[in-house]
Each structure stands twice: as structure tokens, then as C-alpha cells.
ModelCIF file with pLDDT and N, C-alpha, C, O atoms, coordinates in Angstrom:
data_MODEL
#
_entry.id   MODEL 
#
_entity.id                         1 
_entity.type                       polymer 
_entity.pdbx_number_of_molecules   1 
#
_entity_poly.entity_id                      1 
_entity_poly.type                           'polypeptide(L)' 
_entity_poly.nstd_linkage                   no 
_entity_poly.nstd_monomer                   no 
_entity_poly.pdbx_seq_one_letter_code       
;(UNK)(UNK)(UNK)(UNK)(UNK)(UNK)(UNK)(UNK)(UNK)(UNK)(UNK)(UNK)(UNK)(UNK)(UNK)(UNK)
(UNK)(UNK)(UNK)(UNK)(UNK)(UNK)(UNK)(UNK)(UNK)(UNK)(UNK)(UNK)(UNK)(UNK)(UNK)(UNK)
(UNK)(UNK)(UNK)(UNK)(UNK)(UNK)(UNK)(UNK)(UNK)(UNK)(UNK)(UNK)(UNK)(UNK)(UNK)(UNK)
;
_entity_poly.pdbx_seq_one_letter_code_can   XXXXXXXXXXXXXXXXXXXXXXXXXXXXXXXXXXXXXXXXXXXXXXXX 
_entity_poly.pdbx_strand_id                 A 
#
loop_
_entity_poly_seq.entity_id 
_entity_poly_seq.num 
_entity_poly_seq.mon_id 
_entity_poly_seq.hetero 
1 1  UNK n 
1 2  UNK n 
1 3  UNK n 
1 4  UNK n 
1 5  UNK n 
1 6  UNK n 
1 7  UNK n 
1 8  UNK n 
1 9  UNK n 
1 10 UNK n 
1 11 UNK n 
1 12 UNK n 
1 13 UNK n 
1 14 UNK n 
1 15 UNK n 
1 16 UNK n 
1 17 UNK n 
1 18 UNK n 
1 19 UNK n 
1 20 UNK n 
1 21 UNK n 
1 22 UNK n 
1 23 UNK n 
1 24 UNK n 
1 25 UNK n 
1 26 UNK n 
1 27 UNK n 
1 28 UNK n 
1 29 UNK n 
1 30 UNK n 
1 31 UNK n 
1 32 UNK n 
1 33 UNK n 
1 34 UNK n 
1 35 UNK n 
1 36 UNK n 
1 37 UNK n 
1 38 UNK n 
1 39 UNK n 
1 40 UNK n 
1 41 UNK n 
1 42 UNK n 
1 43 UNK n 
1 44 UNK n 
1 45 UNK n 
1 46 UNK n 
1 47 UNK n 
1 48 UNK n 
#
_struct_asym.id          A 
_struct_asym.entity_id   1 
#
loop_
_ma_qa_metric.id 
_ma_qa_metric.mode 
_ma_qa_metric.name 
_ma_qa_metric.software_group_id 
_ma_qa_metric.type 
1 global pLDDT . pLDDT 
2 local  pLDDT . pLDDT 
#
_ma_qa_metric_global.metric_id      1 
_ma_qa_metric_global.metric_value   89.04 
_ma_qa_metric_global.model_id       1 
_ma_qa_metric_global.ordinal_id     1 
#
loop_
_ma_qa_metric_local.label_asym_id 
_ma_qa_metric_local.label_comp_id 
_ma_qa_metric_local.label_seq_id 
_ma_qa_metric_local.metric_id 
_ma_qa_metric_local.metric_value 
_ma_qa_metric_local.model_id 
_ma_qa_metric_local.ordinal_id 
A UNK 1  2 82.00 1 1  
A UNK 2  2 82.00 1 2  
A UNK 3  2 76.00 1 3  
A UNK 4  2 69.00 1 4  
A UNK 5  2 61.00 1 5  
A UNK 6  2 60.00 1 6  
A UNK 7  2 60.00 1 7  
A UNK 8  2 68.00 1 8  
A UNK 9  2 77.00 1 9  
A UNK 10 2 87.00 1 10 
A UNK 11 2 91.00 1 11 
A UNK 12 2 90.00 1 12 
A UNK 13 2 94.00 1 13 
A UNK 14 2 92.00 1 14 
A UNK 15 2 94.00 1 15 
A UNK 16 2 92.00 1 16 
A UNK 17 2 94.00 1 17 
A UNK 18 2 92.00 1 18 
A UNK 19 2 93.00 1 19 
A UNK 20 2 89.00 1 20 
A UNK 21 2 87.00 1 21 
A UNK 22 2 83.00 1 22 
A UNK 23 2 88.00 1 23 
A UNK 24 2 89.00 1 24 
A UNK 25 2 94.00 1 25 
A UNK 26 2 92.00 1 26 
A UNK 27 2 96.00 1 27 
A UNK 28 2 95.00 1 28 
A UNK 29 2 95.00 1 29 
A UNK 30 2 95.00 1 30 
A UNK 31 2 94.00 1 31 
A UNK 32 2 92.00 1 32 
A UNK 33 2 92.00 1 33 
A UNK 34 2 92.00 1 34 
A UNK 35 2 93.00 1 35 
A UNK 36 2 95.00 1 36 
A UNK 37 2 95.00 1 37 
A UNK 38 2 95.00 1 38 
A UNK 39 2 96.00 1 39 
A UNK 40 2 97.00 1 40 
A UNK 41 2 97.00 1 41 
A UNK 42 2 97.00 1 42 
A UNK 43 2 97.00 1 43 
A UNK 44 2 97.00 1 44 
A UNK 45 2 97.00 1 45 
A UNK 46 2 97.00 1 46 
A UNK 47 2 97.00 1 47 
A UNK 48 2 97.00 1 48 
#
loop_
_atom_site.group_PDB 
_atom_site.id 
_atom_site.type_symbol 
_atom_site.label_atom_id 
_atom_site.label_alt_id 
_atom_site.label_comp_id 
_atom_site.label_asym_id 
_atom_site.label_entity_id 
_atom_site.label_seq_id 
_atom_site.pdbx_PDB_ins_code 
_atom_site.Cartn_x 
_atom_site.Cartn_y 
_atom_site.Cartn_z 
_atom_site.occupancy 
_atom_site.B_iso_or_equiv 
_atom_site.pdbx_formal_charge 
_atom_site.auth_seq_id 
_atom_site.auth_comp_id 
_atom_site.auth_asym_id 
_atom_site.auth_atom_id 
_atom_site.pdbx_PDB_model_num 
ATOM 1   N N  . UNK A 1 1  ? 91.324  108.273 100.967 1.00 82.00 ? 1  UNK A N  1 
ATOM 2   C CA . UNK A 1 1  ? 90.109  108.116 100.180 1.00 82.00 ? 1  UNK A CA 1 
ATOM 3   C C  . UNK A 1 1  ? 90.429  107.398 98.886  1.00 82.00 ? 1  UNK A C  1 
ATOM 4   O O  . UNK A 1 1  ? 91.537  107.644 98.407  1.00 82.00 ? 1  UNK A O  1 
ATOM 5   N N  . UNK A 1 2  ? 89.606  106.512 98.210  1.00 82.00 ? 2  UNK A N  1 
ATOM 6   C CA . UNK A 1 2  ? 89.726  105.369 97.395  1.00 82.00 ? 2  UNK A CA 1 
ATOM 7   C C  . UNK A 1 2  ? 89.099  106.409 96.438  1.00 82.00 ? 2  UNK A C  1 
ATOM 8   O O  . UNK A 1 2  ? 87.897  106.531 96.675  1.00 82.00 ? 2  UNK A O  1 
ATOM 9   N N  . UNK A 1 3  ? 89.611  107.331 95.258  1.00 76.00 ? 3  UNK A N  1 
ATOM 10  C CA . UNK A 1 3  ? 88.615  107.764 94.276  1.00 76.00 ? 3  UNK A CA 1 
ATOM 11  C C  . UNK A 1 3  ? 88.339  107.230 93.078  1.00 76.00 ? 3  UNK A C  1 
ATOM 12  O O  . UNK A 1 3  ? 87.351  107.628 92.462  1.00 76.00 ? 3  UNK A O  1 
ATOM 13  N N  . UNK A 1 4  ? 89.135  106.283 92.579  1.00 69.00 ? 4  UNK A N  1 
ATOM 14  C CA . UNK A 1 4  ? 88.228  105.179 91.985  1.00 69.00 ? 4  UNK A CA 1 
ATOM 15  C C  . UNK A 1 4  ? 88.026  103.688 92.131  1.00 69.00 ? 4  UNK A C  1 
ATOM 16  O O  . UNK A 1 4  ? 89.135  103.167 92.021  1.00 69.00 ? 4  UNK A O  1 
ATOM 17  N N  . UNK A 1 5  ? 87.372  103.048 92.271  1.00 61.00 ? 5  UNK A N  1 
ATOM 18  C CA . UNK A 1 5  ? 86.835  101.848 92.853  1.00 61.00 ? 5  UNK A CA 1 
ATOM 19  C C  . UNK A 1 5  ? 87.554  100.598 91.858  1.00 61.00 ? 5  UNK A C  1 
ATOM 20  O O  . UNK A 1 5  ? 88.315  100.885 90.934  1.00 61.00 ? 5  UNK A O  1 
ATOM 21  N N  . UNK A 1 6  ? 87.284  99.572  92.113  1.00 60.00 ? 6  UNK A N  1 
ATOM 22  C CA . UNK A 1 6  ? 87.760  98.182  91.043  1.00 60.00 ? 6  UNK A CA 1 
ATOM 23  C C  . UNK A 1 6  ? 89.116  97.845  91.447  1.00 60.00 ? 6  UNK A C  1 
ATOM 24  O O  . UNK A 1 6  ? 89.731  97.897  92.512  1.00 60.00 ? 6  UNK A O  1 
ATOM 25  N N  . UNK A 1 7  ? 89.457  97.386  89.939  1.00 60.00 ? 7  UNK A N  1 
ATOM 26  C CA . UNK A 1 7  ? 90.821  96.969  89.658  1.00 60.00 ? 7  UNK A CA 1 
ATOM 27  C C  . UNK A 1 7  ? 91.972  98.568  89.533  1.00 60.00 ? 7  UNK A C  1 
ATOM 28  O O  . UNK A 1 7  ? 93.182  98.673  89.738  1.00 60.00 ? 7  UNK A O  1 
ATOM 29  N N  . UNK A 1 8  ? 91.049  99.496  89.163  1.00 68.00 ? 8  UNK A N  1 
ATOM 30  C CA . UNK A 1 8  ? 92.362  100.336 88.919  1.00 68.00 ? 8  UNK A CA 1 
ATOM 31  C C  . UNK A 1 8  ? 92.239  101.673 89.977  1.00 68.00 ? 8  UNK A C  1 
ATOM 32  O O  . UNK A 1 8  ? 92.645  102.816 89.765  1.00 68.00 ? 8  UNK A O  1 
ATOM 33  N N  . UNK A 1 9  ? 91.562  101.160 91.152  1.00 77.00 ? 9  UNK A N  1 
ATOM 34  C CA . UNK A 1 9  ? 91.286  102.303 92.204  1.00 77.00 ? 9  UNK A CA 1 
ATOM 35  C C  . UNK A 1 9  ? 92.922  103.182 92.759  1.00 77.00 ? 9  UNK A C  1 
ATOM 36  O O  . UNK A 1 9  ? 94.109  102.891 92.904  1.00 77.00 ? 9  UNK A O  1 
ATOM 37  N N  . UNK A 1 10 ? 92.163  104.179 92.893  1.00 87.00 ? 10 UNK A N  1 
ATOM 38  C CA . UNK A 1 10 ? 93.403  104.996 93.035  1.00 87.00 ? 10 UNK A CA 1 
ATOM 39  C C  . UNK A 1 10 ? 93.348  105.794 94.552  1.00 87.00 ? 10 UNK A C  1 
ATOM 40  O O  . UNK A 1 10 ? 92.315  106.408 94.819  1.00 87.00 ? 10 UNK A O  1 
ATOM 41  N N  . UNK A 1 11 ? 94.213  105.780 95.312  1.00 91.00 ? 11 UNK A N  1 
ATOM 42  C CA . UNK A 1 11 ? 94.042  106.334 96.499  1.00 91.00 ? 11 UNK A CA 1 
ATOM 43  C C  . UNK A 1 11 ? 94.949  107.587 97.084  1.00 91.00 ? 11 UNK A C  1 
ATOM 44  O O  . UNK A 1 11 ? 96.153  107.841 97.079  1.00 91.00 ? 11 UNK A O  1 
ATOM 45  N N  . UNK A 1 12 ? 93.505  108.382 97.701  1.00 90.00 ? 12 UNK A N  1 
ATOM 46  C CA . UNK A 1 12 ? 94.570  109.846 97.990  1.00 90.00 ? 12 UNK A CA 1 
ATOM 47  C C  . UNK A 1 12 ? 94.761  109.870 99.263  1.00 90.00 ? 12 UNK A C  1 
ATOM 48  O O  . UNK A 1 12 ? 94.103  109.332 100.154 1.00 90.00 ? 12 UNK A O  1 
ATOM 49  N N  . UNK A 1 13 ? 95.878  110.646 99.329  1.00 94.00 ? 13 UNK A N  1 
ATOM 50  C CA . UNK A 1 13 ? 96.010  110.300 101.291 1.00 94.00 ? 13 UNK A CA 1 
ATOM 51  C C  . UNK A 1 13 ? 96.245  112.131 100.983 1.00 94.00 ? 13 UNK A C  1 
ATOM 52  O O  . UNK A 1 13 ? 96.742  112.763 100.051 1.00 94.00 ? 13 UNK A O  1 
ATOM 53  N N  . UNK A 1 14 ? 95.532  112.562 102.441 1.00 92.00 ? 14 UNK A N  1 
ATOM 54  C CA . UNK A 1 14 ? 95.874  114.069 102.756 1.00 92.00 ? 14 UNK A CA 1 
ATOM 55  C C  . UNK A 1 14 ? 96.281  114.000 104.490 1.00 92.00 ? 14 UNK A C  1 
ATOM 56  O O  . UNK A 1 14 ? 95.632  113.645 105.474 1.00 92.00 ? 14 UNK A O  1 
ATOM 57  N N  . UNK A 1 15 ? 97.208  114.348 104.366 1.00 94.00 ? 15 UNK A N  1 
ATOM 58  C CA . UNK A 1 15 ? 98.172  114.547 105.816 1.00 94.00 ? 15 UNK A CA 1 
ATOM 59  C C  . UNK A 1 15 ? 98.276  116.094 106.392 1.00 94.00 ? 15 UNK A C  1 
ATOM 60  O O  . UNK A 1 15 ? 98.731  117.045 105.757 1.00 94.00 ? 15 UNK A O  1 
ATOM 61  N N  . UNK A 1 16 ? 97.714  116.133 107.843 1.00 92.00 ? 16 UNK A N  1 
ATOM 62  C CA . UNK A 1 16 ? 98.056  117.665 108.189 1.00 92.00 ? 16 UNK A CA 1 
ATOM 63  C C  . UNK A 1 16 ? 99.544  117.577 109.476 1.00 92.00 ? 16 UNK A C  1 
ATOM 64  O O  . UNK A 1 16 ? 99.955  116.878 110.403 1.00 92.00 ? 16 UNK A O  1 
ATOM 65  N N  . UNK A 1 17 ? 99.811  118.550 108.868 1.00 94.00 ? 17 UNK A N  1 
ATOM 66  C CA . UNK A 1 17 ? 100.864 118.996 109.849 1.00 94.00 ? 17 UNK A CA 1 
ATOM 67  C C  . UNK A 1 17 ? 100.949 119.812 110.776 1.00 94.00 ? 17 UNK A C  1 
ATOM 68  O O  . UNK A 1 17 ? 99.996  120.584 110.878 1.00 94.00 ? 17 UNK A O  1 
ATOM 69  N N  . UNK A 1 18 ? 101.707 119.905 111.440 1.00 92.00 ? 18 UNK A N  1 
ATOM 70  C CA . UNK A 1 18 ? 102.069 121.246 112.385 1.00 92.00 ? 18 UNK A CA 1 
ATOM 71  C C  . UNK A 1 18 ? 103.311 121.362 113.428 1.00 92.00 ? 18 UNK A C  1 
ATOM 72  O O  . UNK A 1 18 ? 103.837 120.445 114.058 1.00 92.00 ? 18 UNK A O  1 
ATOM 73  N N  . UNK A 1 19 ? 103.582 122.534 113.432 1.00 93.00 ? 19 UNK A N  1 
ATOM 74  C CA . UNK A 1 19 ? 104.864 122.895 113.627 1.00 93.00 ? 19 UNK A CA 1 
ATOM 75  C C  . UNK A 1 19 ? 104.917 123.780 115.223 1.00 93.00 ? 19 UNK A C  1 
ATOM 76  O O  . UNK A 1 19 ? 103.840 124.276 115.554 1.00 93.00 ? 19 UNK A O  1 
ATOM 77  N N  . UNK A 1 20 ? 105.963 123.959 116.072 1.00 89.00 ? 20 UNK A N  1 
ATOM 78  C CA . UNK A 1 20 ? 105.879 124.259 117.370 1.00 89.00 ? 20 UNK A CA 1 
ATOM 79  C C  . UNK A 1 20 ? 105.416 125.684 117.520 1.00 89.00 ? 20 UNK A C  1 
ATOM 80  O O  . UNK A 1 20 ? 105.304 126.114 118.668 1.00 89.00 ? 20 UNK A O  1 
ATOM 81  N N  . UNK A 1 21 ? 105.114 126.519 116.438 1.00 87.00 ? 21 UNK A N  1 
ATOM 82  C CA . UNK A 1 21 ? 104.534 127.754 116.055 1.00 87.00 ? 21 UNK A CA 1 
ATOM 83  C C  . UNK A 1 21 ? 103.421 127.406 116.227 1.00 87.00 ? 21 UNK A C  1 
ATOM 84  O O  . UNK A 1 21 ? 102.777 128.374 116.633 1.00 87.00 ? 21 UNK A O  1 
ATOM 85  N N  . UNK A 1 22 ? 102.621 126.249 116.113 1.00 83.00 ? 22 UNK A N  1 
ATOM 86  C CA . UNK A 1 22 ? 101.358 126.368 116.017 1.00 83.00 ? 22 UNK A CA 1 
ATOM 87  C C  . UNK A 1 22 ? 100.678 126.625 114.452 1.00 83.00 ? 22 UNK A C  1 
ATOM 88  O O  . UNK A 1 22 ? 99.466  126.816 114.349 1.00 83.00 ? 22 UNK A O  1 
ATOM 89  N N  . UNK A 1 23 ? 101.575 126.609 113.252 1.00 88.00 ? 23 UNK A N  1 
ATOM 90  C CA . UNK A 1 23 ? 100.899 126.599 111.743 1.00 88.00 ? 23 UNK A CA 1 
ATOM 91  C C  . UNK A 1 23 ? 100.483 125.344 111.886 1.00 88.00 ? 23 UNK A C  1 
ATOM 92  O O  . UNK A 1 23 ? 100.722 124.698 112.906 1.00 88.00 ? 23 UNK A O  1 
ATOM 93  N N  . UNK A 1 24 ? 99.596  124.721 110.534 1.00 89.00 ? 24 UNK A N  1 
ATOM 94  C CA . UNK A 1 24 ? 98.968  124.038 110.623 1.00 89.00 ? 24 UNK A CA 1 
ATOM 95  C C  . UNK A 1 24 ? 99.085  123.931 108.593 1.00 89.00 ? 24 UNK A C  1 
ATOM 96  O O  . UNK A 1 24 ? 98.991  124.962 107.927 1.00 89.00 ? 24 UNK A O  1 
ATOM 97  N N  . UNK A 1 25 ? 99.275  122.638 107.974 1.00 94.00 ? 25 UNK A N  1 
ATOM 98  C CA . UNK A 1 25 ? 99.236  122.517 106.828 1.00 94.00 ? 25 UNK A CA 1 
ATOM 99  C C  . UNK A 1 25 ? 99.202  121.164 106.216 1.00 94.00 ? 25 UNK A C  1 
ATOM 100 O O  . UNK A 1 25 ? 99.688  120.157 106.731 1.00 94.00 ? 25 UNK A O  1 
ATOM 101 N N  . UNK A 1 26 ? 98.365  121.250 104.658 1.00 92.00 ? 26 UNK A N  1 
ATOM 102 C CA . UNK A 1 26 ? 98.086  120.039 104.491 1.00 92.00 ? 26 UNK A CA 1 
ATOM 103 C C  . UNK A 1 26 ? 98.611  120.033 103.007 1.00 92.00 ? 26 UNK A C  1 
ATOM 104 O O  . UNK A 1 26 ? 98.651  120.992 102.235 1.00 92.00 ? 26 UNK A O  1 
ATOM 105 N N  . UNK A 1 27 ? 99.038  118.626 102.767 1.00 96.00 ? 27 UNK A N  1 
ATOM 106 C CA . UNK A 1 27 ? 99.813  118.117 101.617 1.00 96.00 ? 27 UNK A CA 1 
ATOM 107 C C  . UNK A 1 27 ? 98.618  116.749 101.032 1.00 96.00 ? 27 UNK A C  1 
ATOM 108 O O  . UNK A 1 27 ? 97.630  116.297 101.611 1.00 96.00 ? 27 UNK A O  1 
ATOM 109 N N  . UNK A 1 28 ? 98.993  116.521 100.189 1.00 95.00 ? 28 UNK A N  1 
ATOM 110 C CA . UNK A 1 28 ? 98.427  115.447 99.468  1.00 95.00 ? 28 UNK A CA 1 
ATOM 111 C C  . UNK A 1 28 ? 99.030  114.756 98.234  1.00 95.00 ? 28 UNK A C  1 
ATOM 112 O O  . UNK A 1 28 ? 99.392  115.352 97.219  1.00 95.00 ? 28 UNK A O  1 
ATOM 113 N N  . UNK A 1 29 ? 99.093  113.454 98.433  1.00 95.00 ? 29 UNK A N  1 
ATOM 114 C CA . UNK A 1 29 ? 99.795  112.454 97.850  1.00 95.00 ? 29 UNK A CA 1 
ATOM 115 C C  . UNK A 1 29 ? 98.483  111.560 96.817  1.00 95.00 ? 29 UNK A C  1 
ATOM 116 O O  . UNK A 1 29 ? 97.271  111.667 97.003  1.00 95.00 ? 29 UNK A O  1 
ATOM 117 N N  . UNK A 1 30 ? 99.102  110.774 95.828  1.00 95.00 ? 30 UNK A N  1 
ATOM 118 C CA . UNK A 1 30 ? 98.150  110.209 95.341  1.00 95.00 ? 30 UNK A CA 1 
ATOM 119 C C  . UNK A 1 30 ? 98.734  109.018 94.245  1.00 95.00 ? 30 UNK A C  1 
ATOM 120 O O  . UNK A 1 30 ? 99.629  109.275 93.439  1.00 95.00 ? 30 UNK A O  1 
ATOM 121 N N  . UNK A 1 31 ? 98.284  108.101 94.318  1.00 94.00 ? 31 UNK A N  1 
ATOM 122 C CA . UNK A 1 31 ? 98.587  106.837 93.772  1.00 94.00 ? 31 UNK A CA 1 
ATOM 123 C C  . UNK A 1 31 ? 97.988  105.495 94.062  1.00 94.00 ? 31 UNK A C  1 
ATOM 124 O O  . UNK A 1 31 ? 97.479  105.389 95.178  1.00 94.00 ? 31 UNK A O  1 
ATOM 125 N N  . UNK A 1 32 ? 97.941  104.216 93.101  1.00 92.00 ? 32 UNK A N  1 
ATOM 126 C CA . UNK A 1 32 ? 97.488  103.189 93.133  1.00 92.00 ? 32 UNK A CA 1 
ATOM 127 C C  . UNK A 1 32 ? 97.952  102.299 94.501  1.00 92.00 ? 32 UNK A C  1 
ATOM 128 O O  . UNK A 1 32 ? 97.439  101.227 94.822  1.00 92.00 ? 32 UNK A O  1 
ATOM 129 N N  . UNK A 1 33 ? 99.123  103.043 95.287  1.00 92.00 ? 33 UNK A N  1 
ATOM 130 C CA . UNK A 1 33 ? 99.725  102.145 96.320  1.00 92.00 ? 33 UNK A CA 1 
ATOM 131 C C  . UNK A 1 33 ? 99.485  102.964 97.169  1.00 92.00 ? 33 UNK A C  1 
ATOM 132 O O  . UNK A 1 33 ? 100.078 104.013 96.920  1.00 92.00 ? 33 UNK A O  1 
ATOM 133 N N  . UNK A 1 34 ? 98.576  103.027 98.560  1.00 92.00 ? 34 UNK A N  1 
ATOM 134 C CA . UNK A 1 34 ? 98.728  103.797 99.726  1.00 92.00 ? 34 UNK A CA 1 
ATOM 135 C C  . UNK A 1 34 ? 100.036 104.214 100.169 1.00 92.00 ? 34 UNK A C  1 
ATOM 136 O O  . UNK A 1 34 ? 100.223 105.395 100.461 1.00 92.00 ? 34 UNK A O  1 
ATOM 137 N N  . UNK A 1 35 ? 101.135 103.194 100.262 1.00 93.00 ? 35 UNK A N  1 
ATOM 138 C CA . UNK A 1 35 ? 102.384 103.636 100.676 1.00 93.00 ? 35 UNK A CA 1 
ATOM 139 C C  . UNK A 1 35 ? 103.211 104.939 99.912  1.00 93.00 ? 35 UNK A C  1 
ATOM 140 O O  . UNK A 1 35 ? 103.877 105.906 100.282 1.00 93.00 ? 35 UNK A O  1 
ATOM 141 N N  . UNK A 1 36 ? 102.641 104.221 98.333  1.00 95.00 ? 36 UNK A N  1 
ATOM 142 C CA . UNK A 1 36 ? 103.446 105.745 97.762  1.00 95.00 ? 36 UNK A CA 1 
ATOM 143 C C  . UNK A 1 36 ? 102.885 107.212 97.958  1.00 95.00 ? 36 UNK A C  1 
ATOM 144 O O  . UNK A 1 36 ? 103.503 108.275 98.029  1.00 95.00 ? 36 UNK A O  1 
ATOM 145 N N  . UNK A 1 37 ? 101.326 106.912 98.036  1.00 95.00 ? 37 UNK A N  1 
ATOM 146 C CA . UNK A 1 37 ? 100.519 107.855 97.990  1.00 95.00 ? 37 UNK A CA 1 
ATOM 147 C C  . UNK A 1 37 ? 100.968 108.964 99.387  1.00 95.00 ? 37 UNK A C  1 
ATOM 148 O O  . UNK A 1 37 ? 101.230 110.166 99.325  1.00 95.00 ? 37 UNK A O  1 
ATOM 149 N N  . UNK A 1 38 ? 100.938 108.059 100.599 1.00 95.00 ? 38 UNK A N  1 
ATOM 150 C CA . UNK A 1 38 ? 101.677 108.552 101.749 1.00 95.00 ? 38 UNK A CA 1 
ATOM 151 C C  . UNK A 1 38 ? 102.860 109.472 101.606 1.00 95.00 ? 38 UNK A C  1 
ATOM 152 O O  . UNK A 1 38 ? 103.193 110.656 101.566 1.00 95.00 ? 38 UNK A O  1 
ATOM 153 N N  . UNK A 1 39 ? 103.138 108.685 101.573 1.00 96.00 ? 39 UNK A N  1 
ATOM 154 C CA . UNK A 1 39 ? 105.172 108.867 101.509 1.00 96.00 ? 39 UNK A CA 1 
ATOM 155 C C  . UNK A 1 39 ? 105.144 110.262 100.348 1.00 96.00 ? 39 UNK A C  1 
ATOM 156 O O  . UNK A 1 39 ? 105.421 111.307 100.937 1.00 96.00 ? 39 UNK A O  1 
ATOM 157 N N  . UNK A 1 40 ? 104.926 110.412 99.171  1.00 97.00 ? 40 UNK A N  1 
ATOM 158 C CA . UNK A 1 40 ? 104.534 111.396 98.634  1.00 97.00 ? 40 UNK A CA 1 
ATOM 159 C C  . UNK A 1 40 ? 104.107 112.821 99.159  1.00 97.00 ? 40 UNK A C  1 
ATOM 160 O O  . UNK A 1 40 ? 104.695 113.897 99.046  1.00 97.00 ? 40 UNK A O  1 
ATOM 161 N N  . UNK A 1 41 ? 102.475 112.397 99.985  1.00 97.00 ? 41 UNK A N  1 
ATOM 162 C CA . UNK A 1 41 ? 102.139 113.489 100.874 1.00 97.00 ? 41 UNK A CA 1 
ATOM 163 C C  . UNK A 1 41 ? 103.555 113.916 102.131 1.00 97.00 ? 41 UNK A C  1 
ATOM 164 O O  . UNK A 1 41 ? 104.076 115.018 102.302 1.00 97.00 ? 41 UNK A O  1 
ATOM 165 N N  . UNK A 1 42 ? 103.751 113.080 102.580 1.00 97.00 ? 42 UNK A N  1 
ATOM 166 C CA . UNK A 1 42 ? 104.900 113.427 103.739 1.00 97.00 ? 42 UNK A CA 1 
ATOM 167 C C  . UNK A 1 42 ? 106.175 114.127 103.327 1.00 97.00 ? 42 UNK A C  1 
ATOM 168 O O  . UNK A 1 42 ? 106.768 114.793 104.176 1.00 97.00 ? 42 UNK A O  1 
ATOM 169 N N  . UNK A 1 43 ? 106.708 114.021 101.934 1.00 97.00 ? 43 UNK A N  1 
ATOM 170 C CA . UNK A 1 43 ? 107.507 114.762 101.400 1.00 97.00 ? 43 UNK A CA 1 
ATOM 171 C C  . UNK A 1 43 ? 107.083 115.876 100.995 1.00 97.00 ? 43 UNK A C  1 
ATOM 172 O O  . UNK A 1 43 ? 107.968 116.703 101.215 1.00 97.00 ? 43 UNK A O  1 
ATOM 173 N N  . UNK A 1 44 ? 105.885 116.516 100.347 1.00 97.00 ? 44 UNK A N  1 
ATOM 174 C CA . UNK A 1 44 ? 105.709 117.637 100.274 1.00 97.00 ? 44 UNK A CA 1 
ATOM 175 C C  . UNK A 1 44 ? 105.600 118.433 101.990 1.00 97.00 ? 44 UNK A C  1 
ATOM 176 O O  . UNK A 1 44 ? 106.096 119.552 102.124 1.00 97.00 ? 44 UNK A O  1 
ATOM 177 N N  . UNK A 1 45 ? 105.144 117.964 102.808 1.00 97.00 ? 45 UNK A N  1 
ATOM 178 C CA . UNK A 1 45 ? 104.735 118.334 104.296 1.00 97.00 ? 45 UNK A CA 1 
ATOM 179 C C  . UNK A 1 45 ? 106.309 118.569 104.596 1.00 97.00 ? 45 UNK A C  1 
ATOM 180 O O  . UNK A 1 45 ? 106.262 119.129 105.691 1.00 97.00 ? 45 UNK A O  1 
ATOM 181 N N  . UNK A 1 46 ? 107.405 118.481 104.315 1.00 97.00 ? 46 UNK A N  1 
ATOM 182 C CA . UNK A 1 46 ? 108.534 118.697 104.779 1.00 97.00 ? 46 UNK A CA 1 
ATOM 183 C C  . UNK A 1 46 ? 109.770 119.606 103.987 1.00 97.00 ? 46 UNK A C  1 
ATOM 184 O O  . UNK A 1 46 ? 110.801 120.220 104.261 1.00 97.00 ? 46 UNK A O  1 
ATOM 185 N N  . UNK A 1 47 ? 108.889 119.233 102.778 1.00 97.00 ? 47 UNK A N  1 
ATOM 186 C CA . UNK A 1 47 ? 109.941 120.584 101.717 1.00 97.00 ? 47 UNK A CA 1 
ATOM 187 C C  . UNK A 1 47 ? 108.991 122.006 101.921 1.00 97.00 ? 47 UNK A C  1 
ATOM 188 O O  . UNK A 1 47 ? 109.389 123.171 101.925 1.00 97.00 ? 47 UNK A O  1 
ATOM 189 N N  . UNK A 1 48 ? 107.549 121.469 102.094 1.00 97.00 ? 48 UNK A N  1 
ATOM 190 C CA . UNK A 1 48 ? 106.870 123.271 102.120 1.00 97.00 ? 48 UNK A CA 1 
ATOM 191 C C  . UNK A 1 48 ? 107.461 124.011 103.681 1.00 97.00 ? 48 UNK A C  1 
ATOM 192 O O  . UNK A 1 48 ? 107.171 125.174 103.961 1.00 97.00 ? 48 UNK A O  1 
#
């Protein structure tokens, strides 16, 4: 999701996970670059 628009839009990425247990969990990343914003979310999804 793009939460602010223009030149200085900022984008959040929320990633769910899940594990062979069957949990289920979500992380969220956030920054001007989708990639970091990602990559961000995916590191919390793997240290929690």
C-alpha cells in the first residue's frame, strides 16, 4: 500500500507467514523503496 502519494510516497508492504505447525503471522516493513520495505518485513517474519 502507497500511504502517501507524489514525489515523497511511502510504501508499506505486510507479509504473512506460516510455519509447518500451521501458525500464521504478519510483519510489516515500510519505506520509500518497495524492495527495502519488503526485505524489512521478511526479516522481522524470520527473527519473530
Amino acid at each position: 500500500r502507497i500511504t502517501n502519494g507524489g514525489t515523497e510516497a511511502v510504501t508499506r508492504v505486510i507479509i504473512d507467514s506460516e510455519d509447518g505447525q500451521g501458525r500464521r503471522w504478519s510483519t510489516v516493513g515500510v519505506s520509500p523503496n518497495i524492495v527495502d520495505a519488503s526485505f524489512e518485513a521478511l526479516l522481522d517474519a524470520v527473527v519473530w
